[in-house]
Every structure is written in structure tokens, then in C-alpha cells.
Protein backbone atom coordinates (compact mmCIF):
# COMPACT_ATOMS: atom_id res chain seq x y z
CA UNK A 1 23.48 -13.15 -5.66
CA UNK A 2 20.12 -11.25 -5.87
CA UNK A 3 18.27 -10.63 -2.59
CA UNK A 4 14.66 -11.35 -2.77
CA UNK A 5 12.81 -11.04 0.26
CA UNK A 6 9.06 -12.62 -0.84
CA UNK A 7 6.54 -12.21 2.13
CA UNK A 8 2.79 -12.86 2.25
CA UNK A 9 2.79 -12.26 6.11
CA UNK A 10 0.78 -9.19 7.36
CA UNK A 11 2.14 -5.59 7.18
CA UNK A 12 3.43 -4.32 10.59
CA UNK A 13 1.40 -0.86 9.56
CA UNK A 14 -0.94 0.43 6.78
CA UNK A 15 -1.95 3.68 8.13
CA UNK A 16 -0.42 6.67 6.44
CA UNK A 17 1.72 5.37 3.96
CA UNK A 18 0.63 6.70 1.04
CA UNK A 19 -2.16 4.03 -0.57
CA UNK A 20 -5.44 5.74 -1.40
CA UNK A 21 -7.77 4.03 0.69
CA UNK A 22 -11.05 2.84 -1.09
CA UNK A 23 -13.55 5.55 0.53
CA UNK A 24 -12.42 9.07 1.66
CA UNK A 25 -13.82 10.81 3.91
CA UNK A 26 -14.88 14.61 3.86
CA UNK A 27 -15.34 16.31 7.36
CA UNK A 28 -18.77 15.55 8.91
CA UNK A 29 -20.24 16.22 12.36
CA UNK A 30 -18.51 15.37 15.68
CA UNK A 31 -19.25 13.10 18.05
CA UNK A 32 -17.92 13.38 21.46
CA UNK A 33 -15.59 10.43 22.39
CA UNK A 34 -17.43 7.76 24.77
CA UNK A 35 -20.61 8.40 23.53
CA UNK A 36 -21.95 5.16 23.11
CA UNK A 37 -21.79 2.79 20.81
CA UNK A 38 -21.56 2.87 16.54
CA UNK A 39 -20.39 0.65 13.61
CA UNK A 40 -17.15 0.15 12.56
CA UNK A 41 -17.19 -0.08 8.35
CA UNK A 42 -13.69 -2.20 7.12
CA UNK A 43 -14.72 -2.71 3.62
CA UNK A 44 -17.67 -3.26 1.41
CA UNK A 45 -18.25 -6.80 -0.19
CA UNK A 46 -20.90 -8.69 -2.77
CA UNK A 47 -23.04 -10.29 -0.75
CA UNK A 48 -27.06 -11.34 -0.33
CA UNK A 49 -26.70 -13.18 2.74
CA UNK A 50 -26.17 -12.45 6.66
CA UNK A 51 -22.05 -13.52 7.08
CA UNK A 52 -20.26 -13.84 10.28
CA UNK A 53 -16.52 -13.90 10.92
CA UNK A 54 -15.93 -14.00 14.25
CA UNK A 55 -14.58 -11.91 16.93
CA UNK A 56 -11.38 -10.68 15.50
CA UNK A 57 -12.38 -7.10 15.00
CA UNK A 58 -10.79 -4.28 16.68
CA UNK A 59 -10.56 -3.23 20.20
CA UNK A 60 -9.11 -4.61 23.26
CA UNK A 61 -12.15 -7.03 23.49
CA UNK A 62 -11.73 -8.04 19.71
CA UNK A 63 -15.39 -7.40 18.70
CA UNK A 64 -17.52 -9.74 16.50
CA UNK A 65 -17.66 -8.96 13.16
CA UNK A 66 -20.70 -9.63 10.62
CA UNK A 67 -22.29 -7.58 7.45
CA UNK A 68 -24.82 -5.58 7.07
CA UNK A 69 -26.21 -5.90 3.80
CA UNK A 70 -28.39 -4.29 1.10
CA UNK A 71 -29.56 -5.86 -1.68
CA UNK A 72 -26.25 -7.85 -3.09
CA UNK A 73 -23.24 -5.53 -1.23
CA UNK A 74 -23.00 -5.86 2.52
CA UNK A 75 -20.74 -3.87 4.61
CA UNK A 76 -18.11 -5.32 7.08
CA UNK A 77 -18.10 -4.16 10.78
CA UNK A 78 -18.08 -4.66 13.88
CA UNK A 79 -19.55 -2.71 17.19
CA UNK A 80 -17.24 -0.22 18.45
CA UNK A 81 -17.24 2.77 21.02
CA UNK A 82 -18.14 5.97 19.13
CA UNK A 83 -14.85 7.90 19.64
CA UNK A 84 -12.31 8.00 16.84
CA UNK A 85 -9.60 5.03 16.44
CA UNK A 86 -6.00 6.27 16.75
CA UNK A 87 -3.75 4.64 14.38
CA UNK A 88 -2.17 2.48 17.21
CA UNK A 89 0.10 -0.91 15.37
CA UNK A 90 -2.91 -3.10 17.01
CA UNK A 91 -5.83 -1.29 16.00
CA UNK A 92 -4.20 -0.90 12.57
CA UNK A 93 -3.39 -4.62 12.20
CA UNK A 94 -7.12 -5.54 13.42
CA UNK A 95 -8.05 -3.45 10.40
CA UNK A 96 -6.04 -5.40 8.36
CA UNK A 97 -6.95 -8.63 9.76
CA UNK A 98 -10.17 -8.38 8.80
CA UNK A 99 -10.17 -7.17 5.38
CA UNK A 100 -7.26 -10.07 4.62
CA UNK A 101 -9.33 -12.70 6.32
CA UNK A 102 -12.66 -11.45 4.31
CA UNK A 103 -10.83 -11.41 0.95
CA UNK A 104 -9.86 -15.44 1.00
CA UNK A 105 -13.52 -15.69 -0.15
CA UNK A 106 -15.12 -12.18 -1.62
CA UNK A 107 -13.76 -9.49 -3.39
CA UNK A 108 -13.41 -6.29 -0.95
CA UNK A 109 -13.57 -2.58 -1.22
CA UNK A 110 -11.53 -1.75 1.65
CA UNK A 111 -12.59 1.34 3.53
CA UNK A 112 -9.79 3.50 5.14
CA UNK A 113 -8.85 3.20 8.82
CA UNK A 114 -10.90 4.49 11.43
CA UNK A 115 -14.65 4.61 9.34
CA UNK A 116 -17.25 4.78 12.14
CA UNK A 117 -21.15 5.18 11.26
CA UNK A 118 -23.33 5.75 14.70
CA UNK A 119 -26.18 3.22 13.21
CA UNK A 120 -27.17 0.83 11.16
CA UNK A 121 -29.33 2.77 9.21
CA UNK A 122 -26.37 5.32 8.49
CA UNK A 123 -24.75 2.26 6.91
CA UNK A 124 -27.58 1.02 4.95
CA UNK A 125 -28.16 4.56 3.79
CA UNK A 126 -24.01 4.67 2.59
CA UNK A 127 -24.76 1.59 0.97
CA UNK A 128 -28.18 3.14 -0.73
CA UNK A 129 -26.88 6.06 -1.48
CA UNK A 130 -23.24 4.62 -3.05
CA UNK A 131 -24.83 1.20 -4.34
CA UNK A 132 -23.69 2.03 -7.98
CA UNK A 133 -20.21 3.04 -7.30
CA UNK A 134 -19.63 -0.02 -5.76
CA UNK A 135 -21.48 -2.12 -7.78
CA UNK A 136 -18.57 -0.77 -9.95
CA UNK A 137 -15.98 -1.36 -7.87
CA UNK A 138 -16.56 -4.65 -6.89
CA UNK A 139 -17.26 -5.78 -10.89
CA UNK A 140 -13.67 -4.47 -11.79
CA UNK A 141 -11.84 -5.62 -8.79
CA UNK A 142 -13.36 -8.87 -9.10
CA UNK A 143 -10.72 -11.62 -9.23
CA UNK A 144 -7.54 -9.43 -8.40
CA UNK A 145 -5.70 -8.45 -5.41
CA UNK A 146 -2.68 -6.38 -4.75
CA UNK A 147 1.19 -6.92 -4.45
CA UNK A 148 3.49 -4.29 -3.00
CA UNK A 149 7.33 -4.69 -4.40
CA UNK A 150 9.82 -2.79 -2.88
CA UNK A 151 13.52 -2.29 -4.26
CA UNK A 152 16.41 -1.17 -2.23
CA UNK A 153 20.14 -0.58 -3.05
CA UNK A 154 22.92 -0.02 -1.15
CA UNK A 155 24.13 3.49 -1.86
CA UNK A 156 28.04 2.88 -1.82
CA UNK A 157 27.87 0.28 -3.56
CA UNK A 158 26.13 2.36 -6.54
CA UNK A 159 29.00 5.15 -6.02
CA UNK A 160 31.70 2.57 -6.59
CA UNK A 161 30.36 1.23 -9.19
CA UNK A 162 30.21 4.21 -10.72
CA UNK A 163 33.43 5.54 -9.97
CA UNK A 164 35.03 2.50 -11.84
CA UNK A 165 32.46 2.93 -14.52
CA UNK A 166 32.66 6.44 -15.33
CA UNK A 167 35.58 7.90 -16.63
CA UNK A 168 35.03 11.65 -15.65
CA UNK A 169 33.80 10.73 -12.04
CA UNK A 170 36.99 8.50 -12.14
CA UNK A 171 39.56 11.22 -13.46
CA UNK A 172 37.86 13.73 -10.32
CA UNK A 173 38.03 11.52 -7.58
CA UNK A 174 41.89 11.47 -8.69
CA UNK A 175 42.27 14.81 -9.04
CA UNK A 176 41.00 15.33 -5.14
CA UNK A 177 43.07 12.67 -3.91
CA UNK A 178 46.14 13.94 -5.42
CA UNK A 179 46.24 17.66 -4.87
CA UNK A 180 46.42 19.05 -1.38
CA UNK A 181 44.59 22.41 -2.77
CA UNK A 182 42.23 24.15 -5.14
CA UNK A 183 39.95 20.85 -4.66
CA UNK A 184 36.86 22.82 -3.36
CA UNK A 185 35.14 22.69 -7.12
CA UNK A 186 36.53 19.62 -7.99
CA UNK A 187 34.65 18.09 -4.83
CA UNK A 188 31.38 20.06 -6.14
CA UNK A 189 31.79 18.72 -9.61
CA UNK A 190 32.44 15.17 -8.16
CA UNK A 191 29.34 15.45 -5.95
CA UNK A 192 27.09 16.63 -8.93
CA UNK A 193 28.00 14.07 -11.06
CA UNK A 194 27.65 11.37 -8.48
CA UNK A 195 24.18 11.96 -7.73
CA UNK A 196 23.29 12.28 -11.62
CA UNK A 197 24.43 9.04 -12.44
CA UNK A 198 22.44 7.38 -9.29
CA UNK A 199 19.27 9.24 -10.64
CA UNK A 200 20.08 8.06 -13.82
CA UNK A 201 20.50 4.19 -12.93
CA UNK A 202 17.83 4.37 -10.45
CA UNK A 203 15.60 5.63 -12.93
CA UNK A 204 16.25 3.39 -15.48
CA UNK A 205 15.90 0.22 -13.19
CA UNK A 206 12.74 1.12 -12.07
CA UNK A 207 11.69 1.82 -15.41
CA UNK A 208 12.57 -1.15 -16.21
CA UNK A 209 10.72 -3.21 -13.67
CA UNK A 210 7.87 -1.57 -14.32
CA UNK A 211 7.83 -2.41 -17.92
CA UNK A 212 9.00 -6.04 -17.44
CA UNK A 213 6.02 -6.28 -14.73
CA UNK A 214 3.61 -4.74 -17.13
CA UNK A 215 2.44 -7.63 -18.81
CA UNK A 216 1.72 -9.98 -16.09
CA UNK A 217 -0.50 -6.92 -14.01
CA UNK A 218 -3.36 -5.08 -14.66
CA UNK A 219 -2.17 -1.92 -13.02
CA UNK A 220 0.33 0.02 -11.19
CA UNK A 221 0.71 2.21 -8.95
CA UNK A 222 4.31 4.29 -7.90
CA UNK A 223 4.54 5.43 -4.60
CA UNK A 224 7.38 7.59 -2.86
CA UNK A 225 10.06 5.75 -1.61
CA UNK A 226 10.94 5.81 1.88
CA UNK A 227 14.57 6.92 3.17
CA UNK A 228 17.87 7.08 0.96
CA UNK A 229 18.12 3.23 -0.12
CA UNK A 230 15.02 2.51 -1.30
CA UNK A 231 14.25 3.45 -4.76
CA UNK A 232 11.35 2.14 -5.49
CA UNK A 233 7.86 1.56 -3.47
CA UNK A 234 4.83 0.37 -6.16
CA UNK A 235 1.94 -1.44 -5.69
CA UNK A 236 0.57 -3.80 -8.55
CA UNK A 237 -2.64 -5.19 -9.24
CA UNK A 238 -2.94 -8.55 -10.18
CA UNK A 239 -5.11 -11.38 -11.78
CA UNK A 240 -5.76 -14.31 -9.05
CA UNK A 241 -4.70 -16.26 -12.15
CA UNK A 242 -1.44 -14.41 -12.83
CA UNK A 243 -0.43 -14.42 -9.63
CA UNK A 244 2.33 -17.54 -10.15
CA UNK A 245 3.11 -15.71 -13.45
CA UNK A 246 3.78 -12.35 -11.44
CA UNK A 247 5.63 -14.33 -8.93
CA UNK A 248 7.82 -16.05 -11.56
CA UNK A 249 8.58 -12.64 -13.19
CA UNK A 250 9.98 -10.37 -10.42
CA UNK A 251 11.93 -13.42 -9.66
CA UNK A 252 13.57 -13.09 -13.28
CA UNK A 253 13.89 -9.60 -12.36
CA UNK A 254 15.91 -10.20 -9.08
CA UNK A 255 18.37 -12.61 -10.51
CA UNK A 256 18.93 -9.69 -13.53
CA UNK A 257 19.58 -7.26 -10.92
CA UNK A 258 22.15 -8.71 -8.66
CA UNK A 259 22.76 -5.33 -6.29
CA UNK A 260 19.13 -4.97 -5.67
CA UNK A 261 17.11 -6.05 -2.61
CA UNK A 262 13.38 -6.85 -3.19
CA UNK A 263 10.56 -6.81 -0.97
CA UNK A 264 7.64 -8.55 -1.90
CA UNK A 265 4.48 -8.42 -0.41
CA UNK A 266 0.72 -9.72 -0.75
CA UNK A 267 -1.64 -10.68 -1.85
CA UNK A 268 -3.76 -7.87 -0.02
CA UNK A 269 -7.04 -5.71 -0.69
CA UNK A 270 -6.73 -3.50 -3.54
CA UNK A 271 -5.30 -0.62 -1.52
CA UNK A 272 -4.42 1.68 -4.22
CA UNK A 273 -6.62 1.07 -6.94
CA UNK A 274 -9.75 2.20 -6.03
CA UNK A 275 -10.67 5.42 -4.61
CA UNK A 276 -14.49 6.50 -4.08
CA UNK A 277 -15.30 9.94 -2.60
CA UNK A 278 -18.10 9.93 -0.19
CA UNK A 279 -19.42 11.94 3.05
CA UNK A 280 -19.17 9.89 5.94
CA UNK A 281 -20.97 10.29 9.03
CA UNK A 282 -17.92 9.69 11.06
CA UNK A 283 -17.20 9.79 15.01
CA UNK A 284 -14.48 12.73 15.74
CA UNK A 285 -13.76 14.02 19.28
CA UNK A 286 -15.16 17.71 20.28
């Protein structure tokens, strides 16, 4: 039986795994740690009126977390000391929490961990300054969120599969078992041809999934897979009304591909499908 894990809990990180956050920062002044107090930016929403969310921003004091808008867009933050955020599994999650708890009712342009203005008016001038781009943003992210699938094997499982299946890796594997010597290329040759036909079957399943998940998603994204059994780590953007359709699909997918181990994650902010360049005024130590 397939193994499909389907979670829409949060992620236990998000910080530096790969996504492309939705503003990137180019080196701007410092500003010494401790030096009082600035604005922590989590994403960027459509908005013409004042919004609160309570005090579930980050810190050990969870701060309280409201926009500051300009014209229709308003960004998301929350006081903060003026220091720079290390990527701790609380602060990260408190990122998280936010921009998950702000999507149930606006689409977001998340902004990547750690964006600290010193002012108000350094916000309202990002906002001035980037109003078209995410004006943009916000009109082609409208009504979609993101799903992360991730597909494991397990590796010896592949290579015996493969040693029944193929008749040359078959015929080498009982070559080394029954000679005591001379084995040394044999091994090579066994090794080599191994580790072709994984590449080959990975590749094709993941081809595969990508193409069966192509109609039900607006985009995807590949990502490098982490360690030796996972062979596939893609994020997919999806219609809020495809989402049961997308859901229903990877299922299919899962029961076709009985060895495989999914991971299924979401809905979240569209992590990896939007990426605006801009020069932040952001807090770094001396």
C-alpha cells in the first residue's frame, strides 16, 4: 500500500530551505543591535483599512501585530527591537504564524525572514516606492496558495527491484557472488549500473508527477531534494478552487506508486512564486 502522509499543520522550519522568499534584500546600512525599537515587515497585503491581529508576532513577548497601509496595500508587522532576528525554530514559526493566520482572509506577499524597517515612514516609503510591483503581485496571486509535495523511496528497495528486473545487473550480481576473484570490475560495473537505473526511475517518476499534477496547478516549482531517499521536493501553486481537485490527484498518484512515500503539505503563502528585488533598510549588527 501507498504511503501518503497529507499535512496542513505548520512547518517545523522555513528558513533556508531553498523557497525564494517574496522580497530580497540587497545589503543596506547597519544598525547596531539594541538600538531601539523598528518594524518588523511579514508580508504585504490588499488592504484600505487599519487591521489588527493580535499579539502573536515574534519575540519572547509575542508583539501585536497590525498594518500599515498606503493607499489599497498595507504591510504586516509588528514592533520589534532593532537588532537582526536569528533564524531560531520559534522566531521562524512566529514568522510563519502570522503570514498563515493573515492568508485565511487576504492574499499575502510574504516577505523573507528577518525584514526590519527602523520607522514607519521607511515602510510607507517601501510601499510608495514598490506600490506597482505589488499591485502586481497581489492581482496574480489572488485566489491561490501553495502546496509542498515531497516523495521519498526507500533505496534498497529500488536496488532489488532492480536486480530482479534487470537482466545485466542480475547476471553481475551473480558473477560476484560466485567467483572468489577478478570481481574488482565486476563490482564497478555493478555499481554503475545500479545507480543509472535509480536515476533513471527516479527521473521518470518525478516526471511523471509533475505532468499528472500539471493540470490541476498553475505552477511549479522543483526544489533540491534533501538526503539520499528523497527524490523529489516541489512546491505547487494552486487555485483555492482546485484545491480538492489537487488533493484528489496526488492521491491517484500515491495509490499508482505503491513504493513511494508522500508528504503533503499546505496550503501556505506563495513561497516560491513570487520574487521582487528591492533595497531594504534593514537592521544588521556592527
Amino acid at each position: 500500500m501507498p504511503t501518503t502522509q497529507h499535512r496542513r499543520t505548520k512547518r517545523t522550519t522555513k528558513a533556508g530551505d531553498g523557497a525564494t522568499q517574496a522580497a530580497a534584500a540587497s545589503p543596506a546600512p547597519r544598525a547596531p543591535r539594541g538600538d531601539g525599537r523598528g518594524k518588523y515587515v511579514y508580508c504585504i497585503i490588499g488592504s484600505t483599512e487599519p487591521l489588527r491581529f493580535g499579539a502573536i508576532g515574534i519575540g519572547a513577548q509575542p508583539s501585536d501585530v497590525h498594518t500599515i497601509n498606503y493607499r489599497d496595500i498595507a504591510a504586516i508587522v509588528s514592533d520589534t527591537p532593532l537588532e537582526v532576528h536569528d533564524a531560531t525554530r520559534e522566531n521562524v514559526l512566529a514568522h510563519e504564524r502570522v503570514n498563515e493566520t493573515v492568508m485565511r482572509d487576504h492574499t499575502v506577499i510574504p516577505m523573507s525572514f528577518g525584514t526590519v524597517f527602523k520607522t514607519r515612514d521607511d515602510i510607507i516609503e517601501l510601499l510608495r516606492a514598490a506600490y506597482d510591483a505589488f499591485c502586481d503581485v497581489l492581482g496574480k496571486m489572488q485566489g491561490k496558495v501553495e502546496f509542498g509535495v515531497k516523495v521519498l523511496w526507500d533505496r534498497d528497495e529500488m536496488v532489488r527491484e532492480i536486480e530482479r528486473d534487470d537482466e545485466d545487473v542480475r547476471q553481475l550480481k551473480k558473477e560476484i557472488a560466485t567467483q572468489k576473484g577478478s570481481t574488482y570490475f565486476a563490482r564497478v560495473q555493478y555499481g554503475r549500473l545500479i545507480d543509472q537505473a535509480l536515476q533513471t526511475r527516479s527521473e521518470r517518476c518525478v516526471n511523471d508527477i509533475f505532468e499528472t499534477l500539471g493540470d490541476v496547478s498553475v505552477a511549479s516549482r522543483a526544489n533540491k531534494p534533501i538526503g539520499d531517499k528523497m527524490i523529489m521536493n516541489a512546491a505547487f501553486l494552486v487555485a483555492r478552487d482546485k484545491e480538492a481537485a489537487f488533493d484528489a490527484r496526488l492521491k491517484a498518484i500515491g495509490a499508482r506508486y505503491g513504493a513511494l512515500t508522500f508528504k503533503y503539505t499546505g496550503p501556505w503563502p506563495p513561497y516560491n512564486f513570487v520574487n521582487i528585488r528591492l533595497k531594504l533598510e534593514r537592521a544588521q549588527p556592527e
